[in-house]
Protein backbone atom coordinates (compact mmCIF):
# COMPACT_ATOMS: atom_id res chain seq x y z
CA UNK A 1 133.41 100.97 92.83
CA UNK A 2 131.32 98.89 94.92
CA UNK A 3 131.63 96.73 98.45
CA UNK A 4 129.58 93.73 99.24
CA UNK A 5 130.11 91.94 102.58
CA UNK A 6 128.41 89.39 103.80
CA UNK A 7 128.03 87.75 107.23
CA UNK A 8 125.47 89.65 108.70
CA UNK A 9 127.89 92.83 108.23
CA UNK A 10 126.56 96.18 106.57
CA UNK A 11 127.16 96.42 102.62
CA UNK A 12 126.79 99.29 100.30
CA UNK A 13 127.09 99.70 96.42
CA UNK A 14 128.41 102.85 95.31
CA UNK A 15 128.24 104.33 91.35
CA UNK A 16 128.66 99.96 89.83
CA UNK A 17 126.28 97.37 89.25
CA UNK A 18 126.56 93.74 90.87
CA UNK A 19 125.13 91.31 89.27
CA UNK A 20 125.16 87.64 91.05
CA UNK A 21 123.68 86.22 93.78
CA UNK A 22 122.39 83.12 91.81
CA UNK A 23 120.29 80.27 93.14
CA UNK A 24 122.20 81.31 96.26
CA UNK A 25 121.87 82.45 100.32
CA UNK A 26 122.71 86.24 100.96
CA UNK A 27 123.31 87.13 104.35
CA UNK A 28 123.46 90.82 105.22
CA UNK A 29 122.55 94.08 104.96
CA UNK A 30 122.77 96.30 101.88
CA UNK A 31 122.75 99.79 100.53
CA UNK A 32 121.73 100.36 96.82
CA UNK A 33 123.65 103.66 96.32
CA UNK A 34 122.60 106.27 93.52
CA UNK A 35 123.98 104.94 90.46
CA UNK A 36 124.02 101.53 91.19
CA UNK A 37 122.17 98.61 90.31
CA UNK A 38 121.57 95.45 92.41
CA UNK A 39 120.36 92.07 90.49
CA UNK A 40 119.68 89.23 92.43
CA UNK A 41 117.66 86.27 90.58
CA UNK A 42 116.63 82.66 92.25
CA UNK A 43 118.00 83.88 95.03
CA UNK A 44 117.27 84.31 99.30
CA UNK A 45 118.64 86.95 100.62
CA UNK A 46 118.18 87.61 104.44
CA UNK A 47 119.31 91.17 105.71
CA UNK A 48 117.62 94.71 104.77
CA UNK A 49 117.94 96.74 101.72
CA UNK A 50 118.05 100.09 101.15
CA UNK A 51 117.71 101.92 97.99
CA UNK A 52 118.73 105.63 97.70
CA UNK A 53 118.00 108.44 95.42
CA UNK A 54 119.15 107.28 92.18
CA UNK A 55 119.53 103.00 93.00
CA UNK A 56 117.82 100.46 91.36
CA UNK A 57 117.19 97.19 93.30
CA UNK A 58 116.06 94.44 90.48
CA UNK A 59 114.47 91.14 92.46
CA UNK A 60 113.78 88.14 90.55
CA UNK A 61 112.09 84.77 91.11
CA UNK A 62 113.74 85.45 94.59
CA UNK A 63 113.20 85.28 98.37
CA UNK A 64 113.50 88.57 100.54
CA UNK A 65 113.36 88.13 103.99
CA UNK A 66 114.67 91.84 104.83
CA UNK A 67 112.61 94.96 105.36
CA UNK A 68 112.80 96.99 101.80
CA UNK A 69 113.21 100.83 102.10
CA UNK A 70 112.84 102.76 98.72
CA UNK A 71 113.83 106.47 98.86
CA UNK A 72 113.09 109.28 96.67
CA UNK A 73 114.37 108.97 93.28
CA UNK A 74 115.13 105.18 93.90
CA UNK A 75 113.81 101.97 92.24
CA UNK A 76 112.51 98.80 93.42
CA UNK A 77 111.51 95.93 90.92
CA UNK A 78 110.50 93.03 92.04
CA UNK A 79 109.52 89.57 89.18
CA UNK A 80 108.24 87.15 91.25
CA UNK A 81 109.31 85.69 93.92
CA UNK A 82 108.29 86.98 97.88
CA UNK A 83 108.95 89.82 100.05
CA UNK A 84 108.62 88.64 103.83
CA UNK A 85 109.61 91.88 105.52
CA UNK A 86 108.05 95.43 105.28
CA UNK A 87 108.40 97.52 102.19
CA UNK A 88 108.47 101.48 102.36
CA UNK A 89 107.95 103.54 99.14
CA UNK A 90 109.04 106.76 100.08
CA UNK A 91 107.90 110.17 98.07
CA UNK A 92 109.41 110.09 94.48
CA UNK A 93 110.30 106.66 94.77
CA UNK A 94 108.99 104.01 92.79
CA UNK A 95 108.21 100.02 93.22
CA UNK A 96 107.99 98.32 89.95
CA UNK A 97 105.69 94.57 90.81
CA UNK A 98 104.91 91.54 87.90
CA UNK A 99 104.61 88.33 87.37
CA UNK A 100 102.36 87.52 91.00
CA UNK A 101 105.10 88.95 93.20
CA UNK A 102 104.13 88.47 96.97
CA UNK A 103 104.48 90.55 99.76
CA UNK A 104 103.68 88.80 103.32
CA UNK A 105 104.65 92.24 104.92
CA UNK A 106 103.37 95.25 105.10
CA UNK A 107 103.29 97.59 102.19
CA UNK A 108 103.29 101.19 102.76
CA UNK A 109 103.37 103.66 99.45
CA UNK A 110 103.72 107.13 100.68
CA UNK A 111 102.16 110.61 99.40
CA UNK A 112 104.41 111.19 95.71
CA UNK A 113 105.09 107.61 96.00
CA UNK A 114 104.02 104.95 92.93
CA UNK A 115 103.68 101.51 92.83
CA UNK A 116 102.88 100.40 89.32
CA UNK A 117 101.42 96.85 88.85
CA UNK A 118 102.85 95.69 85.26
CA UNK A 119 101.16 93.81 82.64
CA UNK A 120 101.62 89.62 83.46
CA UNK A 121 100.01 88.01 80.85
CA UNK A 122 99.89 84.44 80.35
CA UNK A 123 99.00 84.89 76.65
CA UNK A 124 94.79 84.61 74.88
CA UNK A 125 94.41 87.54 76.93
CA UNK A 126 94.42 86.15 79.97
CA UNK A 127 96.39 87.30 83.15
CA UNK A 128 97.67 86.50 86.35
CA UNK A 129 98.58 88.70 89.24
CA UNK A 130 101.03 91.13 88.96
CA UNK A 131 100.95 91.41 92.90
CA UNK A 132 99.22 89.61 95.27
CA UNK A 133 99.17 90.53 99.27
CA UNK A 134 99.27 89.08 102.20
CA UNK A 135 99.79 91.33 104.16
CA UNK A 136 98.68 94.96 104.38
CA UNK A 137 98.90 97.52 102.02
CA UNK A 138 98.70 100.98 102.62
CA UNK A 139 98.54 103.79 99.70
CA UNK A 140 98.59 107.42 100.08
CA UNK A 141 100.17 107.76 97.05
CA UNK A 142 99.37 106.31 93.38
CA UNK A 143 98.42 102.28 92.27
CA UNK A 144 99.05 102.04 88.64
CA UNK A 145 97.57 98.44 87.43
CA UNK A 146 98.18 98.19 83.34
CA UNK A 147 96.30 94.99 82.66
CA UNK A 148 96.97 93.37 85.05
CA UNK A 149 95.49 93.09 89.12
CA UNK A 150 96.38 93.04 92.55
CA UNK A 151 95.49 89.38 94.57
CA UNK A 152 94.88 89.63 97.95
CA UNK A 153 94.40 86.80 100.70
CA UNK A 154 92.90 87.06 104.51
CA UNK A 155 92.04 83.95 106.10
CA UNK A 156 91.77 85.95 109.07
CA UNK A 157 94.87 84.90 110.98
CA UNK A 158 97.80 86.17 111.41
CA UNK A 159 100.02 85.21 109.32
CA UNK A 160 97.33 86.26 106.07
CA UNK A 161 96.17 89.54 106.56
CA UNK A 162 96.10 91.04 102.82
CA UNK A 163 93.61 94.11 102.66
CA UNK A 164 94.11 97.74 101.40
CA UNK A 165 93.93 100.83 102.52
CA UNK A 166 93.58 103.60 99.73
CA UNK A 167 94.05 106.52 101.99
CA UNK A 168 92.40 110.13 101.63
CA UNK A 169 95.10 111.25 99.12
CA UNK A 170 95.46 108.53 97.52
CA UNK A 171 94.92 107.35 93.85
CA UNK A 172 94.10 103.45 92.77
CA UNK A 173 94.43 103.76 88.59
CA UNK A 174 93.31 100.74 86.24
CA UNK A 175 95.35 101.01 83.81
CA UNK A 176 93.17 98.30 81.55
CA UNK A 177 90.82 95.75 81.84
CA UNK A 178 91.81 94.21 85.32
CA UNK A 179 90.70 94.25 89.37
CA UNK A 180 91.06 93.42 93.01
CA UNK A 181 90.34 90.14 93.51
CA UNK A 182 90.59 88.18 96.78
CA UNK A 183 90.53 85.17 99.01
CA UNK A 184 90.55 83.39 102.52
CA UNK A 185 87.12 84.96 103.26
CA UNK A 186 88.07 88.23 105.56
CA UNK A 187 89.56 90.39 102.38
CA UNK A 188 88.28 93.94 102.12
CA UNK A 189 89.52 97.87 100.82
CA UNK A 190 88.93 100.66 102.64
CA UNK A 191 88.89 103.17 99.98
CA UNK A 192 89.56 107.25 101.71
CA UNK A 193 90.89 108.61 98.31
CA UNK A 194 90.61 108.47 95.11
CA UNK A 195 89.60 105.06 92.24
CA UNK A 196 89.79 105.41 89.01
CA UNK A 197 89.32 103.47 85.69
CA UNK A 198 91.21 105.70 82.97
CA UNK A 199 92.06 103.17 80.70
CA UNK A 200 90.65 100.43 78.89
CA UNK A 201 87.16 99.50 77.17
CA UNK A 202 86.58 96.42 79.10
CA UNK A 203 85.27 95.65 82.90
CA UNK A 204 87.37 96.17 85.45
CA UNK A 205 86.24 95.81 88.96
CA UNK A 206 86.68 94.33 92.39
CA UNK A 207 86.06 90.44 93.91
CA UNK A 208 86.37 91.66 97.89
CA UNK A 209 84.04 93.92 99.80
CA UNK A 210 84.43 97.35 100.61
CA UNK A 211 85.03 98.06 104.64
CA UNK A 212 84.09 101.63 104.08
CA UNK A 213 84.33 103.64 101.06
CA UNK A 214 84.73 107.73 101.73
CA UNK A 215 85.86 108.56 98.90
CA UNK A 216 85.46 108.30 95.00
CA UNK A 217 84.98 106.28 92.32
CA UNK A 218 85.04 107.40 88.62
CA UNK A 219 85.28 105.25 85.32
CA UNK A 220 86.77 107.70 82.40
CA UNK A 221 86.46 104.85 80.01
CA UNK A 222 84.69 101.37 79.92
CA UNK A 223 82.27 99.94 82.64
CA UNK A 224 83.53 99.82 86.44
């Protein structure tokens, strides 16, 4: 069974999957429960979600205005679309970004944590974005990118602050022939951990400058 309510009140899913939330405004907050799975697609929805061990939270070509909080075991996958609030990746859990999903707010992925940057092609073998920033995002746990980047914009205001920390601990893995690119002028990585190229025979590299780089860079396959 499940329970949505709306109305700025607290919801939860429990052990169903609720599918909805069409071209339409979600009030509320929400809990993903193990077992469950949420879909929301064209939609805005403005309270918090949490996913626990064992939910899956599936966001497409949709507005989130809410912090996002991913715990172990959970899922977060996000197609587009924007995520204004804060997004937390806890240890085990995993956030799933394509098709140049935005985050305004800061992303933290924490140690055991994994966001994986999926393939967006627009076909020829060319790509777009899988996510691009805005805000900041902070990594002490793994960056998978499989052919397809990360976008990030600083204009140096703000409201566009996008710039990433890859802290000591940390792994950033191109998973093909893709980057980091950036915009607005102020980007830049600060790179404590560990980059790596592991995959792919092509170039991958990175279009913003390095703050400080402590750490290490390695290319297991194809020039860097």
């Amino acid at each position: 069974t499940f329970t949505v309510l709306n109305s700025g009140s607290a919801g939860s899913l429990n052990n169903g999957t609720y599918v909805g939330f069409y071209g339409s405004g979600v009030n509320g907050s929400y809990t993903v429960a193990g077992g469950s799975v949420l879909n929301v697609s064209n939609a805005t929805m403005y309270g918090a979600v949490a996913v626990s061990s064992g939910g899956v939270f599936k966001a497409t070509a949709s507005s989130l205005f809410g912090n996002l909080m991913v715990a172990t075991s959970g899922i977060l996958n996000v197609t587009g679309g924007s995520m204004f609030g804060s997004v937390t990746v806890a240890n085990g859990a995993v956030l799933n970004a394509k098709g140049a999903a935005s985050a305004y707010g800061a992303v933290t992925v924490s140690s055991g944590g994994a966001l994986d940057v999926l393939d967006t092609s627009l076909g020829m073998g060319m790509f777009i974005p899988g996510l691009e920033l805005i805000g900041p995002l902070t990594n002490s746990g793994t960056i998978n990118m499989t052919n397809s980047g990360i976008g990030l914009y600083n204009d140096g205001t703000t409201n566009s602050q996008g710039c990433l920390f890859n802290q000591a601990g940390g792994l950033l893995d191109f998973w093909g022939n893709t980057g980091i690119s950036g915009g607005g002028g102020y980007t830049f990585l600060v790179n404590q951990g560990r980059i790596v190229k592991s995959a792919g025979l092509g170039y991958s590299g990175f279009g913003i400058n390095f703050a400080t780089n402590s750490g290490t860079i390695t290319a297991q396959t194809g020039p860097m």
